[in-house]
PDB file of N, CA and C in Angstrom:
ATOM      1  N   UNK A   1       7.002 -17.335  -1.743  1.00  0.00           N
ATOM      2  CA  UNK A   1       6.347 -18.628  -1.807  1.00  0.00           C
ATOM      3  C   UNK A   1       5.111 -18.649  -0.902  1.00  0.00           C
ATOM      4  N   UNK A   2       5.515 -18.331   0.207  1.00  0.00           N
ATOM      5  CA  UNK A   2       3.749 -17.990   1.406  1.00  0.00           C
ATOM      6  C   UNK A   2       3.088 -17.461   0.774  1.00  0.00           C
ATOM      7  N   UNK A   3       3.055 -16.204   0.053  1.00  0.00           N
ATOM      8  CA  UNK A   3       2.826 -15.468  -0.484  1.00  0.00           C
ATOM      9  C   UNK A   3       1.910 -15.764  -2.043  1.00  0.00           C
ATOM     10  N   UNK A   4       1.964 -16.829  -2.522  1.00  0.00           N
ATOM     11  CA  UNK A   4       1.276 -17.488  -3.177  1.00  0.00           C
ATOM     12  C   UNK A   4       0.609 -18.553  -3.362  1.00  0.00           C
ATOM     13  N   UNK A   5       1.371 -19.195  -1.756  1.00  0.00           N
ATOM     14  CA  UNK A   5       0.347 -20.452  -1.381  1.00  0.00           C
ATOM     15  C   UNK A   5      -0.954 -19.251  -0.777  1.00  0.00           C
ATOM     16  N   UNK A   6      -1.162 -18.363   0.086  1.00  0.00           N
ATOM     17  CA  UNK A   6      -1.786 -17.530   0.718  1.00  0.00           C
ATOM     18  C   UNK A   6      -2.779 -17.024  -0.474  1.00  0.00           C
ATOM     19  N   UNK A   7      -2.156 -16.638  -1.499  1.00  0.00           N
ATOM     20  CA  UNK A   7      -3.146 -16.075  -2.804  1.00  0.00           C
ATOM     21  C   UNK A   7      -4.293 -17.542  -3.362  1.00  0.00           C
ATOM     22  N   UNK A   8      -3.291 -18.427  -3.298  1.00  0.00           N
ATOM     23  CA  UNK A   8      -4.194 -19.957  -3.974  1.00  0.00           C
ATOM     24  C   UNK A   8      -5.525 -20.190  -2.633  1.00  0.00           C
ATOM     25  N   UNK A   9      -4.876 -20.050  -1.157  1.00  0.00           N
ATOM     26  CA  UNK A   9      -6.206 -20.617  -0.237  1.00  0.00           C
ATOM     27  C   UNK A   9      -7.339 -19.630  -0.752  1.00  0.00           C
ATOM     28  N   UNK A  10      -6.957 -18.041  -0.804  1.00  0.00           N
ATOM     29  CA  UNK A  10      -8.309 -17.044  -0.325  1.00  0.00           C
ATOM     30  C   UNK A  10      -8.645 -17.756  -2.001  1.00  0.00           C
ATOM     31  N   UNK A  11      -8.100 -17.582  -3.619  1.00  0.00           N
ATOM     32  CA  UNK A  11      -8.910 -18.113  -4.421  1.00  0.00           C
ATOM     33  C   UNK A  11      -9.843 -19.343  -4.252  1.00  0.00           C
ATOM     34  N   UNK A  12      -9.215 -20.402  -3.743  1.00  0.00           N
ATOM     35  CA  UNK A  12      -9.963 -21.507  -3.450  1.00  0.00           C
ATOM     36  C   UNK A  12     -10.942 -21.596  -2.584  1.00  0.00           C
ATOM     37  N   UNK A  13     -10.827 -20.494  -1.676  1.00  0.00           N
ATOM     38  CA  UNK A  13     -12.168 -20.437  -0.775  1.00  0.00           C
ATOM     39  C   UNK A  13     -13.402 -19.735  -0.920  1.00  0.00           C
ATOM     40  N   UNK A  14     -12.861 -18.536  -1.982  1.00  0.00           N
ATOM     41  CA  UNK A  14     -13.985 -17.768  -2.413  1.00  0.00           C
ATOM     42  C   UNK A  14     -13.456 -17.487  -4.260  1.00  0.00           C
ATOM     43  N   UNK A  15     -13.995 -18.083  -4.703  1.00  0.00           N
ATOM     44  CA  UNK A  15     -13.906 -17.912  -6.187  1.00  0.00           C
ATOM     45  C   UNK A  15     -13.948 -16.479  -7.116  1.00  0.00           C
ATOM     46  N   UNK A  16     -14.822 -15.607  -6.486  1.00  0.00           N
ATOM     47  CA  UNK A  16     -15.092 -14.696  -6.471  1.00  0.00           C
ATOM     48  C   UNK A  16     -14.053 -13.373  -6.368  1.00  0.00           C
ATOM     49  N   UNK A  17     -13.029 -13.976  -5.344  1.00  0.00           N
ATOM     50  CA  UNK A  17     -12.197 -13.215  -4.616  1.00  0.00           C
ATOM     51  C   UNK A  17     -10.901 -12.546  -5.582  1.00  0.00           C
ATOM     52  N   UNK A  18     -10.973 -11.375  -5.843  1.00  0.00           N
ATOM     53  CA  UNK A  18      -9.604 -11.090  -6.664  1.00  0.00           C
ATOM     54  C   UNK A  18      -8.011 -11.321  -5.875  1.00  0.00           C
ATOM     55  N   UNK A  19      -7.294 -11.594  -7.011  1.00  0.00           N
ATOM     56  CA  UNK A  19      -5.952 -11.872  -6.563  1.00  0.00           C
ATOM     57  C   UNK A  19      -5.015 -11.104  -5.902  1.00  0.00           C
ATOM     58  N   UNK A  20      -4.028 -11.025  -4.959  1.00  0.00           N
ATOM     59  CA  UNK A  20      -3.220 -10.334  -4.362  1.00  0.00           C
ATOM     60  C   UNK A  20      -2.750  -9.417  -5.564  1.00  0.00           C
ATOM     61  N   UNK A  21      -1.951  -9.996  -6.547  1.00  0.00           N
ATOM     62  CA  UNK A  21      -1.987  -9.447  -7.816  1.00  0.00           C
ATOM     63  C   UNK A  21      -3.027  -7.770  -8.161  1.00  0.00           C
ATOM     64  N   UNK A  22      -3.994  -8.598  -8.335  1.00  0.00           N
ATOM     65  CA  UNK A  22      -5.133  -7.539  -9.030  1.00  0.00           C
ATOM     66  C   UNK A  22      -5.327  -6.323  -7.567  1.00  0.00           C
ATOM     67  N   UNK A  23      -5.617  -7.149  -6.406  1.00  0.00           N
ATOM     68  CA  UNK A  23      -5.883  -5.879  -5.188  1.00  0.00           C
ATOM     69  C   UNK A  23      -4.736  -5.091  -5.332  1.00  0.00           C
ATOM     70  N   UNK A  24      -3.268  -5.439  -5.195  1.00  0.00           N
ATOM     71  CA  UNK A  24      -1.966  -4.219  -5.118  1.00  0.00           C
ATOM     72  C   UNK A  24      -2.192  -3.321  -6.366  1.00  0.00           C
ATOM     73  N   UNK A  25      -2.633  -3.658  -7.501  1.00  0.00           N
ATOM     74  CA  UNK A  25      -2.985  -2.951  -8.232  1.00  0.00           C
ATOM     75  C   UNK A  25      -3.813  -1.763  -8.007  1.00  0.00           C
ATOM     76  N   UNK A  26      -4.813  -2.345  -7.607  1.00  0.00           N
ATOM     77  CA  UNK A  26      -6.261  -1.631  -7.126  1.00  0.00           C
ATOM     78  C   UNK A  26      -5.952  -0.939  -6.051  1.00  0.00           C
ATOM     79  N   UNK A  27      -5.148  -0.898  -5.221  1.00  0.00           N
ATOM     80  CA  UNK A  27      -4.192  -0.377  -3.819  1.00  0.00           C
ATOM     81  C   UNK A  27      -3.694   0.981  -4.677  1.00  0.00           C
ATOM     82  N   UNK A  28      -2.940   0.783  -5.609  1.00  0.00           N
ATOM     83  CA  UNK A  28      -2.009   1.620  -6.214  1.00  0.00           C
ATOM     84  C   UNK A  28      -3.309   2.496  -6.625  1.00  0.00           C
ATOM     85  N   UNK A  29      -3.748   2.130  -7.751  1.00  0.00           N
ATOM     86  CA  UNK A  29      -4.583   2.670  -8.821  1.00  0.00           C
ATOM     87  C   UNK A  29      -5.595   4.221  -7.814  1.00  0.00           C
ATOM     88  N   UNK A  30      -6.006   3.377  -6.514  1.00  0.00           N
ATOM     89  CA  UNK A  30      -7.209   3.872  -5.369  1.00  0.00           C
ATOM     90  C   UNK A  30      -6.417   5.337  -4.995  1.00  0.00           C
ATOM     91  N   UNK A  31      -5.133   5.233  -4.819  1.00  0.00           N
ATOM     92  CA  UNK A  31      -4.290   6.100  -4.564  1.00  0.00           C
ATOM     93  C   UNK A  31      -4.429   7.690  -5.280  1.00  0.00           C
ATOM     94  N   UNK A  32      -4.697   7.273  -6.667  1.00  0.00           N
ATOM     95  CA  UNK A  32      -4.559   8.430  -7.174  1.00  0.00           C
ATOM     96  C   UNK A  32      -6.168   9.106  -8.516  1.00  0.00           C
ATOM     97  N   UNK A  33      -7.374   7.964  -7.866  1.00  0.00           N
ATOM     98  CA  UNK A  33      -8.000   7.908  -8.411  1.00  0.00           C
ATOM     99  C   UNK A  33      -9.194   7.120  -7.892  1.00  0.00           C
ATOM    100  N   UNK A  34     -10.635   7.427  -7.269  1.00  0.00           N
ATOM    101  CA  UNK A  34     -11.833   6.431  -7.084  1.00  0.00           C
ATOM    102  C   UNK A  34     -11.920   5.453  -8.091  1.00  0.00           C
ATOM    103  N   UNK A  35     -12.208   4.384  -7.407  1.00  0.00           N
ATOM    104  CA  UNK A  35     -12.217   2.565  -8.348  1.00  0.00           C
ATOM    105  C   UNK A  35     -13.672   2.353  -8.406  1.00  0.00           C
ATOM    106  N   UNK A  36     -14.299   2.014  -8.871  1.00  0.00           N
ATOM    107  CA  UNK A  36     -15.460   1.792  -9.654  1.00  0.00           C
ATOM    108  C   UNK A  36     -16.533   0.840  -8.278  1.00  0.00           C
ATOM    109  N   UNK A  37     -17.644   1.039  -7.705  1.00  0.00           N
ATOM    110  CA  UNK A  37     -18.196   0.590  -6.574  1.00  0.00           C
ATOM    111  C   UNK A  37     -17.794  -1.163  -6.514  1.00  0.00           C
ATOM    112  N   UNK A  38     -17.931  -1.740  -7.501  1.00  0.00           N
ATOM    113  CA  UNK A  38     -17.586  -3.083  -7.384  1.00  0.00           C
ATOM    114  C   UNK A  38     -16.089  -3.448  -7.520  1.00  0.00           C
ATOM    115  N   UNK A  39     -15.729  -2.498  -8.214  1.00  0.00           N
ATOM    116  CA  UNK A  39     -13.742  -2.915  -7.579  1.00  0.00           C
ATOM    117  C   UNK A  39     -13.658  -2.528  -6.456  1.00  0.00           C
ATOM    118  N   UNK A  40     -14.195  -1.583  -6.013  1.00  0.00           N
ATOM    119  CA  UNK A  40     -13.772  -1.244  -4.293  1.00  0.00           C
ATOM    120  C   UNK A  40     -13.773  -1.947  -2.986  1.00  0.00           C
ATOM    121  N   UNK A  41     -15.793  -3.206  -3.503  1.00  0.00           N
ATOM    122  CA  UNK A  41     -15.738  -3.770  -2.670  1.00  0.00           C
ATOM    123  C   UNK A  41     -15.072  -5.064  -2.578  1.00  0.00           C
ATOM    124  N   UNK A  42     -14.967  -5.670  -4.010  1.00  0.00           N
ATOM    125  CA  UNK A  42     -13.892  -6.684  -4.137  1.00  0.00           C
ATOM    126  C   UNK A  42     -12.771  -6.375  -3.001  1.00  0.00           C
ATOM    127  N   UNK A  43     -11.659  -5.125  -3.713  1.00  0.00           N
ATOM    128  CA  UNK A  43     -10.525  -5.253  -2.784  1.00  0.00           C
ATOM    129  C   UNK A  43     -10.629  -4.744  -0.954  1.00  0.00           C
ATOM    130  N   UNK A  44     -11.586  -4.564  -1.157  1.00  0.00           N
ATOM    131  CA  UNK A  44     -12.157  -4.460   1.057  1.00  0.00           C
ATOM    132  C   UNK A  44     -12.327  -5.414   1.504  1.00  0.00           C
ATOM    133  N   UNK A  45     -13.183  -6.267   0.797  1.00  0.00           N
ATOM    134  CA  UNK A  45     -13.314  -7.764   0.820  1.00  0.00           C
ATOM    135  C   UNK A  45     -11.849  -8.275   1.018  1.00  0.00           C
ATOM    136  N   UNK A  46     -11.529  -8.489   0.206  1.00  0.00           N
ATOM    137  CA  UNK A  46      -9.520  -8.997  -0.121  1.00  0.00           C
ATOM    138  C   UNK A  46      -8.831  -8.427   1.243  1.00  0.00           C
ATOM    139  N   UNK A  47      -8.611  -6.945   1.326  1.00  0.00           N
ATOM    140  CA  UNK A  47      -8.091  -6.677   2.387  1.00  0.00           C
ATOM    141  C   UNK A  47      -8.948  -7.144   3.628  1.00  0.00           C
ATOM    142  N   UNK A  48      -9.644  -7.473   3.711  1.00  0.00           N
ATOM    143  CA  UNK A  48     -10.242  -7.918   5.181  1.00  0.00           C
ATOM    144  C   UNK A  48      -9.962  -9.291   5.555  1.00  0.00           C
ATOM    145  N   UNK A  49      -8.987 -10.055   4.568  1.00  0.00           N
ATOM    146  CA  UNK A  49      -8.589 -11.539   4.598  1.00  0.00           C
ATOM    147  C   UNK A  49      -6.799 -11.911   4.069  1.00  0.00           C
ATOM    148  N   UNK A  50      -6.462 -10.714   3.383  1.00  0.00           N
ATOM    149  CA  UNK A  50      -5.222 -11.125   3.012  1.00  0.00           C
ATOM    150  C   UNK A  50      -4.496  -9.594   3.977  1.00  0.00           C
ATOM    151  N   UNK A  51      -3.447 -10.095   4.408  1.00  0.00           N
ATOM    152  CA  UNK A  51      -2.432  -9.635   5.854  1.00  0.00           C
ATOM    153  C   UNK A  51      -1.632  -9.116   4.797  1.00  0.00           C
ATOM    154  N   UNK A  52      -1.254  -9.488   3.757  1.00  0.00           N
ATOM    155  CA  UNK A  52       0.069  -9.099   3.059  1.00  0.00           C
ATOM    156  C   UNK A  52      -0.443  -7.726   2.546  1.00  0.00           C
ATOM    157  N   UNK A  53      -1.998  -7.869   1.380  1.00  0.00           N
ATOM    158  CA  UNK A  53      -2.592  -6.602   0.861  1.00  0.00           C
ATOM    159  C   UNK A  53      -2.599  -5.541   1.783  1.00  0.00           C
ATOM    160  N   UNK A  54      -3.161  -6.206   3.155  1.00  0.00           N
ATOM    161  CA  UNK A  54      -3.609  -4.509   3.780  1.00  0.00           C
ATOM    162  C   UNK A  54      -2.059  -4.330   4.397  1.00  0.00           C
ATOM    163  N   UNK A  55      -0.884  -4.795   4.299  1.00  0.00           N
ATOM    164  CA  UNK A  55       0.754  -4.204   5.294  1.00  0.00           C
ATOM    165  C   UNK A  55       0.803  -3.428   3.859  1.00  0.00           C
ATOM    166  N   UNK A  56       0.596  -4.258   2.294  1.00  0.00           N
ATOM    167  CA  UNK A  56       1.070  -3.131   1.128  1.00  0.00           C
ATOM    168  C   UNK A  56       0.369  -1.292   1.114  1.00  0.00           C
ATOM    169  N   UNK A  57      -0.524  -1.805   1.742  1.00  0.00           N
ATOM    170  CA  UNK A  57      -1.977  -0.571   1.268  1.00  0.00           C
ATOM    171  C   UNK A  57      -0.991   0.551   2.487  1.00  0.00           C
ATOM    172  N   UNK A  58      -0.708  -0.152   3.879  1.00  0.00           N
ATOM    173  CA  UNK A  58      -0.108   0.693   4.516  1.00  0.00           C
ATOM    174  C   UNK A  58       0.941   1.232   4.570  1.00  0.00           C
ATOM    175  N   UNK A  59       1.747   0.653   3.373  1.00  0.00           N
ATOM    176  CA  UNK A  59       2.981   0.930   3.341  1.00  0.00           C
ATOM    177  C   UNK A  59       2.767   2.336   1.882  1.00  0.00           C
ATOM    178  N   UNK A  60       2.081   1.925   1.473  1.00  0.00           N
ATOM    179  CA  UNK A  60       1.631   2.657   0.083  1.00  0.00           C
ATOM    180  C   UNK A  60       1.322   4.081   0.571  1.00  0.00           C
ATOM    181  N   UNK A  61       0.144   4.105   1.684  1.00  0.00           N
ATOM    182  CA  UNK A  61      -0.201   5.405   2.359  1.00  0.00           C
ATOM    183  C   UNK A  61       0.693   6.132   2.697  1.00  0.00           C
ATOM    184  N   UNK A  62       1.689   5.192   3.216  1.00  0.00           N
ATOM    185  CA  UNK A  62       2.525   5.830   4.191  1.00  0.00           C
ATOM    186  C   UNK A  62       3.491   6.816   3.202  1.00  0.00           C
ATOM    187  N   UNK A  63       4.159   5.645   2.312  1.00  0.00           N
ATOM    188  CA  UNK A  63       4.956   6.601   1.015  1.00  0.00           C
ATOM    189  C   UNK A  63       4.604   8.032   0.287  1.00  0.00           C
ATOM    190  N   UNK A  64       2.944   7.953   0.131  1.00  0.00           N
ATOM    191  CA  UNK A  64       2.286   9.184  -0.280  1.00  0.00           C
ATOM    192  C   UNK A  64       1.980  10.016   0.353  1.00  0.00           C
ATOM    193  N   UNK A  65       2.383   9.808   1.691  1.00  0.00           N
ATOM    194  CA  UNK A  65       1.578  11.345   3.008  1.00  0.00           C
ATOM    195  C   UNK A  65       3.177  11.622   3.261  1.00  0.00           C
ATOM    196  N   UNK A  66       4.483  10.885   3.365  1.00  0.00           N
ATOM    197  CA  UNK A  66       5.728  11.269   2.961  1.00  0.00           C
ATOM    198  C   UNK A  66       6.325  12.624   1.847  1.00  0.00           C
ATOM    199  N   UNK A  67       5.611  11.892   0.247  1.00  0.00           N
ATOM    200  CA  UNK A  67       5.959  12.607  -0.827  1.00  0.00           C
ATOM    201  C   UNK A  67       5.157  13.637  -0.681  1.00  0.00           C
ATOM    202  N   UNK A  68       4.104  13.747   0.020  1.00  0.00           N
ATOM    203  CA  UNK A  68       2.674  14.895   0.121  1.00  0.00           C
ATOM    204  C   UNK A  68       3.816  15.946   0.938  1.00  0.00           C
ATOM    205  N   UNK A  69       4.154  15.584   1.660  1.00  0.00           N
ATOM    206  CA  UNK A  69       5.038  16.688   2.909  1.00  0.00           C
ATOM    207  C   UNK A  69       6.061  17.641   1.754  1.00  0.00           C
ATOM    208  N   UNK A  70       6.810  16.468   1.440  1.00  0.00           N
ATOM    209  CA  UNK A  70       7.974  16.902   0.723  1.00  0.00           C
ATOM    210  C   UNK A  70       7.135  17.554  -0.273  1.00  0.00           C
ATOM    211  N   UNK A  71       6.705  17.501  -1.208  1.00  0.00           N
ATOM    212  CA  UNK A  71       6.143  18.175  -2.483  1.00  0.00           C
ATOM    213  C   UNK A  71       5.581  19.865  -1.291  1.00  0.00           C
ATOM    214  N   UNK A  72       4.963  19.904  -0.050  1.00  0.00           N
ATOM    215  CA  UNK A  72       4.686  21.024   0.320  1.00  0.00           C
ATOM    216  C   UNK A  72       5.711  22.127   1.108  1.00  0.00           C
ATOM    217  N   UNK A  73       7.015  20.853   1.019  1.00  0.00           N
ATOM    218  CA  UNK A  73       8.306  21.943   1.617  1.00  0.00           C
ATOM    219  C   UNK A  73       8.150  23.371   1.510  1.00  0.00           C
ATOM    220  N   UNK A  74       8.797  23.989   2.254  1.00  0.00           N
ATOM    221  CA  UNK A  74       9.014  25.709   1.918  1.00  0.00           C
ATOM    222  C   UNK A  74       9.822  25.452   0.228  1.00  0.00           C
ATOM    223  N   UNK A  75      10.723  25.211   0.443  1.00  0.00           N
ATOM    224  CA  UNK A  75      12.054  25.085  -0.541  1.00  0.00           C
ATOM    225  C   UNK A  75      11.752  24.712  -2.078  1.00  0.00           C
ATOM    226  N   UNK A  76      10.355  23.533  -1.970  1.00  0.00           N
ATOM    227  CA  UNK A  76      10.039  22.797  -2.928  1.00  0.00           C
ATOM    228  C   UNK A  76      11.016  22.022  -4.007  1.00  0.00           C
ATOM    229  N   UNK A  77      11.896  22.042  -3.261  1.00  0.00           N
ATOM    230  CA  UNK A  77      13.031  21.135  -4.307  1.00  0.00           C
ATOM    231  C   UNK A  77      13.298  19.588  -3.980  1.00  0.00           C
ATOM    232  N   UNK A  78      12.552  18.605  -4.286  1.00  0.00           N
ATOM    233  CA  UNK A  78      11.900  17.625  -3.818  1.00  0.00           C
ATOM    234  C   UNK A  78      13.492  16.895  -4.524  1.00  0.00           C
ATOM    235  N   UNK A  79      13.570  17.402  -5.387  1.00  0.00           N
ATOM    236  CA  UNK A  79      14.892  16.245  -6.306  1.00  0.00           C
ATOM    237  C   UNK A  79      15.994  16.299  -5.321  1.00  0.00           C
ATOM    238  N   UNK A  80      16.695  17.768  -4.667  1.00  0.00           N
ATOM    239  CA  UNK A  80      17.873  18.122  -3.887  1.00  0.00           C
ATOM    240  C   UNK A  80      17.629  17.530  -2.477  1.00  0.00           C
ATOM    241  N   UNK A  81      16.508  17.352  -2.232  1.00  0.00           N
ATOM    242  CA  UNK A  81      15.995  16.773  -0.798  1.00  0.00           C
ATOM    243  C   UNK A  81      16.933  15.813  -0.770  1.00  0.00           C
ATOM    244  N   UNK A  82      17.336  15.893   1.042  1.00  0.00           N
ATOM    245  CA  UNK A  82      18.548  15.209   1.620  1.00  0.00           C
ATOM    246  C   UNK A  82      17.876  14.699   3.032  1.00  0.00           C
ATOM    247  N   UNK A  83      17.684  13.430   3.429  1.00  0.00           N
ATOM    248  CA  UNK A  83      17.395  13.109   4.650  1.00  0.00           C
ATOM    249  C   UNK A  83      18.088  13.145   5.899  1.00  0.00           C
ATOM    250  N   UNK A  84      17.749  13.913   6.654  1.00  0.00           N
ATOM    251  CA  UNK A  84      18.877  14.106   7.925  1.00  0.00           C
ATOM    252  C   UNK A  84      18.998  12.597   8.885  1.00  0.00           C
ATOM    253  N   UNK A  85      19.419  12.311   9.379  1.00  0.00           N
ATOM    254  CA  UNK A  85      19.671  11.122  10.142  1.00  0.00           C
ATOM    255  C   UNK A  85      18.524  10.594  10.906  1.00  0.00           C
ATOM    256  N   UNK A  86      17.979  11.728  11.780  1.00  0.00           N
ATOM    257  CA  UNK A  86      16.535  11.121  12.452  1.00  0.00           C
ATOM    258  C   UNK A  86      15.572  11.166  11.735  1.00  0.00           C
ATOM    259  N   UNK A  87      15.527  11.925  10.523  1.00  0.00           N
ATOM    260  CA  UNK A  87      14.549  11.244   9.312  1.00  0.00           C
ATOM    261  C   UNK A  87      14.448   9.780   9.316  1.00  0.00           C
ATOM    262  N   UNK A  88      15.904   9.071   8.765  1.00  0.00           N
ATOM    263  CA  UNK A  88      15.800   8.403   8.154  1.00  0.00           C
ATOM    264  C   UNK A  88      15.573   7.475   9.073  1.00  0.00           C
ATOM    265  N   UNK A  89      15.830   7.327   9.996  1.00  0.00           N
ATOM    266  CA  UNK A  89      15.541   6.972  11.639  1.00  0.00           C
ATOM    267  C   UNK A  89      14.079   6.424  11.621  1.00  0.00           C
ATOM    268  N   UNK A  90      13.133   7.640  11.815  1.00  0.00           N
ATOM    269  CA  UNK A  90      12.121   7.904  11.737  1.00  0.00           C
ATOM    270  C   UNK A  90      11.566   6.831  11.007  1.00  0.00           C
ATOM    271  N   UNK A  91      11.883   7.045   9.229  1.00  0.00           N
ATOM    272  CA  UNK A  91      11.086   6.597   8.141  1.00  0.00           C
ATOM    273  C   UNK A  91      11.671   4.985   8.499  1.00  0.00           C
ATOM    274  N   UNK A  92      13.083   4.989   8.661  1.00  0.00           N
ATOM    275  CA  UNK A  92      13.109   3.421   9.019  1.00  0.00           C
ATOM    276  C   UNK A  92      12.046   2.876   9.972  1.00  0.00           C
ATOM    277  N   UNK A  93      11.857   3.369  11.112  1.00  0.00           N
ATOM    278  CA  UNK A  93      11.160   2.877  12.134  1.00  0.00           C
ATOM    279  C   UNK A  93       9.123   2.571  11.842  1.00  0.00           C
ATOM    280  N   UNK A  94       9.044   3.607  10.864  1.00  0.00           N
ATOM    281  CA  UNK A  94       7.698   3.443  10.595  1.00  0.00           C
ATOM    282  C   UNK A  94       7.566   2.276   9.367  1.00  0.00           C
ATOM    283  N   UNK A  95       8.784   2.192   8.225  1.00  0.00           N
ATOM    284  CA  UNK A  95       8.521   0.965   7.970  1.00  0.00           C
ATOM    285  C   UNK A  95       8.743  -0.106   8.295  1.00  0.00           C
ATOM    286  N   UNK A  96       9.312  -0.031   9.446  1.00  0.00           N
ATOM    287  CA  UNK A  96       9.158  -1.392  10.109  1.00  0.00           C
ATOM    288  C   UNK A  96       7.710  -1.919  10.892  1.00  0.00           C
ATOM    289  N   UNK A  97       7.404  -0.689  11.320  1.00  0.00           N
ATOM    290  CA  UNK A  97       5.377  -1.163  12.218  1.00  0.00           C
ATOM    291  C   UNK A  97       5.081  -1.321  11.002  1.00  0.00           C
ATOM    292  N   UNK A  98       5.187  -1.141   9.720  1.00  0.00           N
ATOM    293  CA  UNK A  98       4.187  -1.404   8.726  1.00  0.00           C
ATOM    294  C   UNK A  98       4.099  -2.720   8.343  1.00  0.00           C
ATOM    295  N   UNK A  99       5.316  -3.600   8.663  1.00  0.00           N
ATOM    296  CA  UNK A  99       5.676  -4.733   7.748  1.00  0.00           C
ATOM    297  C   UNK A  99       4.812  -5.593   8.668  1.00  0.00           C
TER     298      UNK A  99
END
């Protein structure tokens, strides 16, 4: 519910401004692919005003420099991968600074 009263102020203040909606998209999309000069600055814009976009963008990074490790294991068996306890420790603890 914050979460969409928060999407209605930044629309109402800048018309212009794409939606939490459209930036997580554009978050995702940026990930695995350059976004076009005017989608980019839209969602920089967005992230420089919405708190929720830039905790997603960091949580997003964070997931892909994770799967980046694992995909470069010695073992490469990303499916059999088993988290040892201070992993999960670990990964708990970093998504928590993210939130």
């Amino acid at each position: 519910m914050a979460h969409n009263h928060h999407n209605k102020l930044i629309k109402d203040k800048m018309p212009m401004m794409i939606s939490c909606d459209e930036a997580t998209y554009l978050i995702s999309k940026n990930q695995h692919r350059n976004l076009g000069f005017i989608k980019w600055i839209q969602l920089k814009v967005h992230l420089l005003m919405c708190v929720y976009c830039r905790r997603y963008e960091k949580q997003i990074r964070y997931i892909n420099k994770v799967i980046h490790k694992l995909k470069l294991s010695p073992d490469n068996e990303i499916s059999n991968y088993q988290l040892n306890s201070k992993q999960k420790e670990n990964l708990q603890n970093e998504i928590n600074k993210a939130s």
